[in-house]
Protein backbone atom coordinates (compact mmCIF):
# COMPACT_ATOMS: atom_id res chain seq x y z
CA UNK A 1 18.22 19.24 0.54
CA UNK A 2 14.52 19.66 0.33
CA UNK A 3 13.12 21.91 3.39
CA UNK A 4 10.98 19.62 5.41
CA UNK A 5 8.46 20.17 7.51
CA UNK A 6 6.59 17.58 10.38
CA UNK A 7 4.33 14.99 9.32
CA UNK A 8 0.88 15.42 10.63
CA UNK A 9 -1.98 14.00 8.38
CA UNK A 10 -1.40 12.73 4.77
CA UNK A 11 -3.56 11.57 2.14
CA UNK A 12 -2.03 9.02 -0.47
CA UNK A 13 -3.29 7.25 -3.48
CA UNK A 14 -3.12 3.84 -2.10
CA UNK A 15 -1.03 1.23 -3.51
CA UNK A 16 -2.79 -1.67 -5.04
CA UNK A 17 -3.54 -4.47 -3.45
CA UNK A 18 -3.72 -7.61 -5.08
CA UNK A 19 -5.90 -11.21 -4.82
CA UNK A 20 -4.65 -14.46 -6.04
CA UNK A 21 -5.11 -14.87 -9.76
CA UNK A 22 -2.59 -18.12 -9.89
CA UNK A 23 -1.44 -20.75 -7.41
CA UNK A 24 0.99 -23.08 -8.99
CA UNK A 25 1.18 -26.68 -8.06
CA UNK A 26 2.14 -30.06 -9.34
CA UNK A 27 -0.66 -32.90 -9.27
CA UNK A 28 0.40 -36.37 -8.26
CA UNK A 29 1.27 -37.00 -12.24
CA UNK A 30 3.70 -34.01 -12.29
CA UNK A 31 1.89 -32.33 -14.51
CA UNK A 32 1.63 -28.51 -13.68
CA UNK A 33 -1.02 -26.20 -12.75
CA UNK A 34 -2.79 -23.37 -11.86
CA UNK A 35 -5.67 -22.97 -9.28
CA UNK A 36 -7.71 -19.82 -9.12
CA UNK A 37 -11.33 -19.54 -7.32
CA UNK A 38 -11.70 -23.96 -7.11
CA UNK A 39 -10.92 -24.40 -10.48
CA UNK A 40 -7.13 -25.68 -12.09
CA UNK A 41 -5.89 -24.97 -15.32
CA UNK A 42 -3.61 -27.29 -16.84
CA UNK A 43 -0.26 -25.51 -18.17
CA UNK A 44 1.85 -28.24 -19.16
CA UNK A 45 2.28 -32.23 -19.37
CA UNK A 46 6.00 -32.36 -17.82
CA UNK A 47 7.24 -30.92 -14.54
CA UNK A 48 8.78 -27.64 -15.30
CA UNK A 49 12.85 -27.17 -14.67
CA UNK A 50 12.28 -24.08 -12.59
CA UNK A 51 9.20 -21.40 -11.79
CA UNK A 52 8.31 -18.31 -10.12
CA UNK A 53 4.98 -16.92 -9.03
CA UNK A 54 3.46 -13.34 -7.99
CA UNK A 55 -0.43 -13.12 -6.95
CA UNK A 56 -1.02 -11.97 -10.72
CA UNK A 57 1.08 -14.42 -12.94
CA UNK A 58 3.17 -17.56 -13.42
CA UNK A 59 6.66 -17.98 -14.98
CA UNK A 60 9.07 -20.90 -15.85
CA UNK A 61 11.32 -22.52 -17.94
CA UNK A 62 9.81 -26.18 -19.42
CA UNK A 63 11.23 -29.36 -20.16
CA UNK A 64 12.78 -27.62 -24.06
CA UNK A 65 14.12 -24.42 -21.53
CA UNK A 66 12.04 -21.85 -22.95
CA UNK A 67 10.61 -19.31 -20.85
CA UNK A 68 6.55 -18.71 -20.52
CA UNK A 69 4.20 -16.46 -18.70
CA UNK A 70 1.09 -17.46 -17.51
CA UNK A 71 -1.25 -14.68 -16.40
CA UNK A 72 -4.12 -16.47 -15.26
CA UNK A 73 -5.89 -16.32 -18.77
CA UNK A 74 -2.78 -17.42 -21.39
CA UNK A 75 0.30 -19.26 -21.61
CA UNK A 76 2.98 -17.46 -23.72
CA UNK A 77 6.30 -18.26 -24.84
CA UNK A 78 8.68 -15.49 -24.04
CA UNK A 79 12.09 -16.47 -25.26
CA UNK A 80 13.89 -19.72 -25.68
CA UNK A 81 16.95 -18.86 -23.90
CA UNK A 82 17.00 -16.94 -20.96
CA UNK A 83 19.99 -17.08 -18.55
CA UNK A 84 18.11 -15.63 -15.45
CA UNK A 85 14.36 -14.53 -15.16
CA UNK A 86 12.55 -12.65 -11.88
CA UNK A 87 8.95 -11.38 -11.56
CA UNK A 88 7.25 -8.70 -10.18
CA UNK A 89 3.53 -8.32 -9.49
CA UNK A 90 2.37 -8.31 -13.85
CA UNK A 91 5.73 -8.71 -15.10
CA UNK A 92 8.93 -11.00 -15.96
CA UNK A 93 12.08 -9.27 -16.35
CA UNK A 94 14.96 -11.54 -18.10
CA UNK A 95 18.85 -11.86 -19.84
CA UNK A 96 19.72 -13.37 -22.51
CA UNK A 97 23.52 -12.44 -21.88
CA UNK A 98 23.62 -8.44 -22.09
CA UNK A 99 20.47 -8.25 -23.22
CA UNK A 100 17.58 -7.30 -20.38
CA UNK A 101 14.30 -7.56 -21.39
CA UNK A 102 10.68 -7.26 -19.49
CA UNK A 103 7.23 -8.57 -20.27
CA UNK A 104 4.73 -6.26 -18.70
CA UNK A 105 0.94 -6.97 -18.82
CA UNK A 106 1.73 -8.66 -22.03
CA UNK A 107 4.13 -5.91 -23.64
CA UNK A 108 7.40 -7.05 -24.30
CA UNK A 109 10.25 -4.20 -23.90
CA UNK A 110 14.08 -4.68 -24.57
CA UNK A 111 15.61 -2.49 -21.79
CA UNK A 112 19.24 -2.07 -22.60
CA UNK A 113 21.44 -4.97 -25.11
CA UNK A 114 24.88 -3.76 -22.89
CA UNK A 115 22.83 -4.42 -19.40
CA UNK A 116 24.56 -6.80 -16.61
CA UNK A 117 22.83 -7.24 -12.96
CA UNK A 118 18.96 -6.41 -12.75
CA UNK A 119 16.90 -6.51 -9.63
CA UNK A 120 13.09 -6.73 -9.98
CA UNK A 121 10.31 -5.34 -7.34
CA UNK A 122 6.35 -5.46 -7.22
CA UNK A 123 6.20 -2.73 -10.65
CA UNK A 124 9.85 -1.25 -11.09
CA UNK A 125 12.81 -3.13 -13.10
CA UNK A 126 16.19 -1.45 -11.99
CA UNK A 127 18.65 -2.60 -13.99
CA UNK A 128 22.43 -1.73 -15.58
CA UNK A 129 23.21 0.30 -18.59
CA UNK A 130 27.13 -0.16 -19.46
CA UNK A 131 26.54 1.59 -22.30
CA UNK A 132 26.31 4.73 -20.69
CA UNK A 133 27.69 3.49 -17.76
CA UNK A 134 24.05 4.33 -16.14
CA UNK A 135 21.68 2.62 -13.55
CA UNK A 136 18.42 3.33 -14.96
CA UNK A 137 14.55 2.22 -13.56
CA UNK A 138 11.80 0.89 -15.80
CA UNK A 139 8.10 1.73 -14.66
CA UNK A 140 4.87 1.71 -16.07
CA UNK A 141 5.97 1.56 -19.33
CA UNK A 142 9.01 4.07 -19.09
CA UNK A 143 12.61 4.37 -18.65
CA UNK A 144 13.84 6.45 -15.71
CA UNK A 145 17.71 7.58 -15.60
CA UNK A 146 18.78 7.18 -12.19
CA UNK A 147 22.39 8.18 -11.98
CA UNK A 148 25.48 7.87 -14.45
CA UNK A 149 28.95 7.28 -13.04
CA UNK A 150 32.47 7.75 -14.58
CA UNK A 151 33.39 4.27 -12.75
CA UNK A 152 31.78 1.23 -12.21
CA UNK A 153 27.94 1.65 -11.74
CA UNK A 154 26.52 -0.44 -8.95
CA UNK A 155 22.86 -1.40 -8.00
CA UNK A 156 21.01 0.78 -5.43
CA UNK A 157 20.27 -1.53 -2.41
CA UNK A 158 17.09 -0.45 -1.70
CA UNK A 159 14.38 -1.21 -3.88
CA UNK A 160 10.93 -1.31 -2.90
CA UNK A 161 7.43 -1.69 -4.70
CA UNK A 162 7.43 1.55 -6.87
CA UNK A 163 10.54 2.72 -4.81
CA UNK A 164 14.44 2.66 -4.79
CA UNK A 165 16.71 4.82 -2.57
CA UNK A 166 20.15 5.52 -4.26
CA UNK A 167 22.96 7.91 -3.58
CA UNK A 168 24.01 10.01 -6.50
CA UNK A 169 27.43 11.95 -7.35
CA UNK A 170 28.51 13.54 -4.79
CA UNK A 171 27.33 11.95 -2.14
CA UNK A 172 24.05 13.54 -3.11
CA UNK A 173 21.07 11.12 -1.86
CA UNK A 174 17.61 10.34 -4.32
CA UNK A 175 14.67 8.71 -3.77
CA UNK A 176 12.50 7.52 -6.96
CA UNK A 177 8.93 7.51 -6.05
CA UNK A 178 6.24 6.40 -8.61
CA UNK A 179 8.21 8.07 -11.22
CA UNK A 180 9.49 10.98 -10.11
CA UNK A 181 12.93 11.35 -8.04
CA UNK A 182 13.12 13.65 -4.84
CA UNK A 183 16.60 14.93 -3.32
CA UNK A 184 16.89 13.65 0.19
CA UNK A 185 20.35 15.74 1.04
CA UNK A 186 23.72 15.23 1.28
CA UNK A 187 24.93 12.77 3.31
CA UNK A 188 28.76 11.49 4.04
CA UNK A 189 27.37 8.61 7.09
CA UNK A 190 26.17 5.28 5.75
CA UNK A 191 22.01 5.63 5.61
CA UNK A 192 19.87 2.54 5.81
CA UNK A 193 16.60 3.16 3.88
CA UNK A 194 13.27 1.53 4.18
CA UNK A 195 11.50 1.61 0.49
CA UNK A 196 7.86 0.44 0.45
CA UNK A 197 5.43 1.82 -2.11
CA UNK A 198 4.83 5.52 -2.27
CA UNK A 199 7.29 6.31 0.59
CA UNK A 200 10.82 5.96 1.69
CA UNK A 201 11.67 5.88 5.46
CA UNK A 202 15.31 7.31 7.03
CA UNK A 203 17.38 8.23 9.76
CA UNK A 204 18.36 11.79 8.67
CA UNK A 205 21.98 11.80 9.82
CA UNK A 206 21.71 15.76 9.17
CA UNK A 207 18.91 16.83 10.99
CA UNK A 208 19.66 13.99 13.29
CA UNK A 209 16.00 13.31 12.94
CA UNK A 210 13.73 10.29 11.65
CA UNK A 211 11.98 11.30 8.34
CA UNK A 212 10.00 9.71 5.54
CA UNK A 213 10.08 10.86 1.79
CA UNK A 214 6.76 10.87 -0.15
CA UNK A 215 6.24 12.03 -3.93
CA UNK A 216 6.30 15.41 -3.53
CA UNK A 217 7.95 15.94 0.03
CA UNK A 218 10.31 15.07 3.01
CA UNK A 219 8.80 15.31 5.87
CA UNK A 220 10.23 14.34 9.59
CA UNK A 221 8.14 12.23 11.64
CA UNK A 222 10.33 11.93 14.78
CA UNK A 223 12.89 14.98 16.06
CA UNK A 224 15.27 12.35 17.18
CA UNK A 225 16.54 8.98 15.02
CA UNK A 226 14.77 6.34 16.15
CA UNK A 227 16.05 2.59 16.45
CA UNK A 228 14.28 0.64 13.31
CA UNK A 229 12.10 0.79 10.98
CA UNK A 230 10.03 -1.07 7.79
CA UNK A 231 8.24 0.21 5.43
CA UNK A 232 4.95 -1.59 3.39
CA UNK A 233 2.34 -0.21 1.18
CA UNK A 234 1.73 3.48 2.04
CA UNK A 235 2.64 2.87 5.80
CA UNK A 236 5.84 2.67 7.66
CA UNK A 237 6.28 1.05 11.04
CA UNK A 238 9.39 1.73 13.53
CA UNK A 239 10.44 1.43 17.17
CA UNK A 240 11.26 5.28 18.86
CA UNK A 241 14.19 5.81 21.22
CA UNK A 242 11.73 4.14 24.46
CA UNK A 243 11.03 1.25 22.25
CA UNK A 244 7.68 1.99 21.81
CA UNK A 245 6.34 0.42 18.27
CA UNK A 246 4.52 2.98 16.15
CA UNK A 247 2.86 2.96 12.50
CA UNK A 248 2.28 5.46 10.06
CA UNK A 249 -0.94 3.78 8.95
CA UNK A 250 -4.24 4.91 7.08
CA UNK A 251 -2.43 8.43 6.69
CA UNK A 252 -2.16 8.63 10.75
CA UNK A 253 0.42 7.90 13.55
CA UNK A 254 -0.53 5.63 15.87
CA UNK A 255 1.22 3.62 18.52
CA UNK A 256 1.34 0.26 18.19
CA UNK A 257 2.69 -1.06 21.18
CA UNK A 258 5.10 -0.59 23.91
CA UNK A 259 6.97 -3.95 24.13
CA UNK A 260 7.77 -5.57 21.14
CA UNK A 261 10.16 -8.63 20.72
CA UNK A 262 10.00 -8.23 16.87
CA UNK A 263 7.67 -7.04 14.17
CA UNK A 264 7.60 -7.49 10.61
CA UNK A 265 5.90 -5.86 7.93
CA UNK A 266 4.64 -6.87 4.64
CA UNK A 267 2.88 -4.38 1.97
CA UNK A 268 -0.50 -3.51 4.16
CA UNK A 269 0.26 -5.98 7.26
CA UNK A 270 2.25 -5.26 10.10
CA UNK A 271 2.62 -8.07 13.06
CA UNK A 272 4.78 -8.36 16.00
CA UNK A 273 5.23 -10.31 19.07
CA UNK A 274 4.22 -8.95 22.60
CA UNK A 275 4.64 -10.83 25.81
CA UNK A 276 4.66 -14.50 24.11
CA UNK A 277 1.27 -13.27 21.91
CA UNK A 278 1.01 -12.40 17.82
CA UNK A 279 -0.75 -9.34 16.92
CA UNK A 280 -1.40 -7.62 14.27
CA UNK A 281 -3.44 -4.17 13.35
CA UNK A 282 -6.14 -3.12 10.97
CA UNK A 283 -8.33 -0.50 10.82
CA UNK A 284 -7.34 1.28 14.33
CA UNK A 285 -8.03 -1.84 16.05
CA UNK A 286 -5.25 -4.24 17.50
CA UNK A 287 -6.20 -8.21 16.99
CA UNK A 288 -4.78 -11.02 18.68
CA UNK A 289 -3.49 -14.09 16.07
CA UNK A 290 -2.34 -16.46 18.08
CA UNK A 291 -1.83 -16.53 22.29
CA UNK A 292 1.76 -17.63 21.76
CA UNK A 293 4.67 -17.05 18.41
CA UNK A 294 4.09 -20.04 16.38
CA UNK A 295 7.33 -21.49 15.02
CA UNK A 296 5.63 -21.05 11.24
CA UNK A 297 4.06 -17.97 10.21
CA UNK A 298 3.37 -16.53 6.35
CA UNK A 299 2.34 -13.00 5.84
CA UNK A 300 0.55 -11.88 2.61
CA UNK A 301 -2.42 -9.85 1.73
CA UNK A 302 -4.39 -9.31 4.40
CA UNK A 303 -4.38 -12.42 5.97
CA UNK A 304 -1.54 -14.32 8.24
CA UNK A 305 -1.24 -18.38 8.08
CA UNK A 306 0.38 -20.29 10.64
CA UNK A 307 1.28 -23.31 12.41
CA UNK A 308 -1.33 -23.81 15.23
CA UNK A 309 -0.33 -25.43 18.74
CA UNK A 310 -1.79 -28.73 16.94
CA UNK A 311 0.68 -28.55 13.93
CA UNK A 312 -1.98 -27.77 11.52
CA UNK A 313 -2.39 -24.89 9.88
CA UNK A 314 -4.69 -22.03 10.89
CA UNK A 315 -5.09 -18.12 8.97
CA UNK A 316 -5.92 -14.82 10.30
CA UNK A 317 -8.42 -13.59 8.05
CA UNK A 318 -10.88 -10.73 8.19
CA UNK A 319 -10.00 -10.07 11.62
CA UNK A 320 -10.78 -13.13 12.86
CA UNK A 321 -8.64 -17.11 12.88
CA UNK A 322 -10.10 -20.13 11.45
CA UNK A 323 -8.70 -23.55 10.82
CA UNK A 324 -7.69 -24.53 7.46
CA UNK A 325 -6.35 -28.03 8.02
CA UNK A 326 -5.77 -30.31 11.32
CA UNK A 327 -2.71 -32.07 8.75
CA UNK A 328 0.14 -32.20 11.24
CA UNK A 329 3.09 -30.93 10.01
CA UNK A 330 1.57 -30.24 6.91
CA UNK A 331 3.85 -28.28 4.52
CA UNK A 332 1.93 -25.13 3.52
CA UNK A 333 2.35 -21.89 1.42
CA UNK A 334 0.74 -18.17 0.93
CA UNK A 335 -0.03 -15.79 -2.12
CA UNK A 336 -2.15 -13.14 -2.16
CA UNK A 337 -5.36 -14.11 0.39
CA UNK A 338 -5.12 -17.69 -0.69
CA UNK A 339 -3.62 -20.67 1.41
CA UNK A 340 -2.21 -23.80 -0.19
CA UNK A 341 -2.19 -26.76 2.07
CA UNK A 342 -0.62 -29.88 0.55
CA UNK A 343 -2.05 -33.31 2.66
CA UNK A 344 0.05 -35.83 0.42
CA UNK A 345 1.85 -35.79 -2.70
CA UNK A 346 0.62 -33.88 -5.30
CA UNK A 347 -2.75 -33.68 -3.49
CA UNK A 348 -3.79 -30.00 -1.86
CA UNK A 349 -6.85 -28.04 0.04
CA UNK A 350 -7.00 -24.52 -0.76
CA UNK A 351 -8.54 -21.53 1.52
CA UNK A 352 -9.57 -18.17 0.59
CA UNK A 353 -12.07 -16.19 1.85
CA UNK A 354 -13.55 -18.40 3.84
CA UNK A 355 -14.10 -21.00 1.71
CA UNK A 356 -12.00 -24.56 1.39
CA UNK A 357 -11.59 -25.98 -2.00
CA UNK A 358 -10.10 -29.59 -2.35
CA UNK A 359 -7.43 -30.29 -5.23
């Protein structure tokens, strides 16, 4: 294992954070579209059989079953038979039986012709190789070995946005971290990893310690294991052995609070529940969402939407809560800093940044 030392102050290249470039919807007609900054674009006549949406691009499979991509500028056809698709943040990975193949800002790759199971995150497509009996990780435009195996080969569980915590022969644990892979130790226990983007969080079952992996080290951050943690973009968040929340955050430690009921995190937003309230943190100052948990909540980038004690919907949005629409019981949805309200069928209001926008 990698000697590690305490974690103190750290600088990181921050993980990009994405605004909505697509919102897809279907009008009262069924015909499908996109909305981006008040405007829709029109992307076919007939409802779609299936689709799948990041902040950055559209894909699904229309009424002849071939498969498109949408990235907020052009529609393209990607392949007329695909027997599974997922997307990350600018890409569509997809099998057409063994074959695995990924569109990436408009570059198609064929990844392996013997693949199997696949699993897609924010920029990384880990997939099988039965060729070489190898579990291999595509990013930014290259293909990463991972590990080989003389039996079966098996997914790593933990994938995160440029992440993916695996074990390797010989009980010999790896994370991969923006391309490059960094030897955790040797471990015989179980270990439950947290992979966000740029860092992997652990109990060190060795050290008997709570440590994080970056790009270029291991470093522990508590001397004892602690009892949880979640990891986002370039911050972690945990609760120590009193149950006291804390958050790597902004290259810092900081305490979060000392009774949580839950938290979640998601890329750069952490909330959690405190006494009945939801908070949430952002630059070193805690904010109050909403003065109870609201049964509905949707976390994205930067901003929180939720069902208000009206049963409309209301966001948390640079750092402060507005109403987006008094609807009760309104179904509504999240991605990137936009909110998509739908008041009847096939009729929607949008919110982002402050501004509503009526579809």
């Amino acid at each position: 294992m990698i000697q590690k030392g305490s974690l103190l102050i750290l600088i990181l290249i921050s993980f990009q954070l994405n605004a909505q470039r697509v919102f897809p919807l279907l009008d009262n007609r069924d015909y499908f579209k996109s909305f981006h900054e008040g405007q829709t674009r029109q992307l076919d006549y007939l409802k779609p059989i299936d689709y799948k949406y990041s902040e950055e691009i559209i894909a699904f499979i229309d009424n002849k079953s071939d498969l498109n991509v949408y990235d907020g500028r052009e529609k393209e056809k990607l392949t007329g038979l695909a027997n599974d698709y997922k997307l990350g943040m600018n890409m569509v990975a997809w099998n057409t039986g063994p074959i695995v193949s990924v569109w990436d800002n408009g570059r198609t790759v064929t990844l392996t012709r013997f693949g199997r199971d696949y699993e897609v995150s924010d920029s990384l497509v880990v997939f099988e190789d039965r060729r070489d009996n190898a579990v291999r990780v595509y990013y930014k435009g290259e293909i990463h070995d991972l590990y080989y195996s003389i039996s079966d080969v098996y997914l790593p569980q933990y994938i995160g946005s440029n992440t993916v915590a695996f074990r390797g022969n010989g009980d010999v644990h790896y994370a991969f971290i923006g391309g490059k892979i960094v030897e955790l130790g040797v471990f015989n226990d179980q270990i439950e990893f947290a992979a966000g983007a740029n860092l992997v969080a652990f109990n060190d079952p060795f050290n008997q310690s709570f440590a994080v992996a970056f790009r270029n080290q291991v470093l522990d951050v508590e001397p004892t294991m602690v009892k949880s943690y979640k990891a986002g973009y370039d911050q972690f968040v945990y609760t120590d052995r009193n149950g006291n929340l804390k958050a790597y955050i902004d290259g810092g430690l900081t305490t979060l609070s000392s009774f949580p009921n839950f938290y979640e995190v998601f890329r750069d937003m952490v909330v959690w529940g405190e006494n009945g309230v939801l908070y949430t943190y952002n630059n070193g100052t805690r904010y109050e969402i909403a003065n109870y948990i609201p049964d509905e909540y949707k976390i994205r980038a930067g901003i929180v939407a939720f069902r208000n004690l009206n049963g409309g919907v209301s966001v948390f949005h640079n750092n402060q809560v507005e109403i987006v629409s008094n609807l009760t019981g309104a179904p509504f949805e999240v991605n990137g800093n936009t909110v998509r309200v739908q008041v009847s069928r096939g009729n929607y209001v949008f919110f982002k940044n402050g501004f509503t926008y009526q579809e």
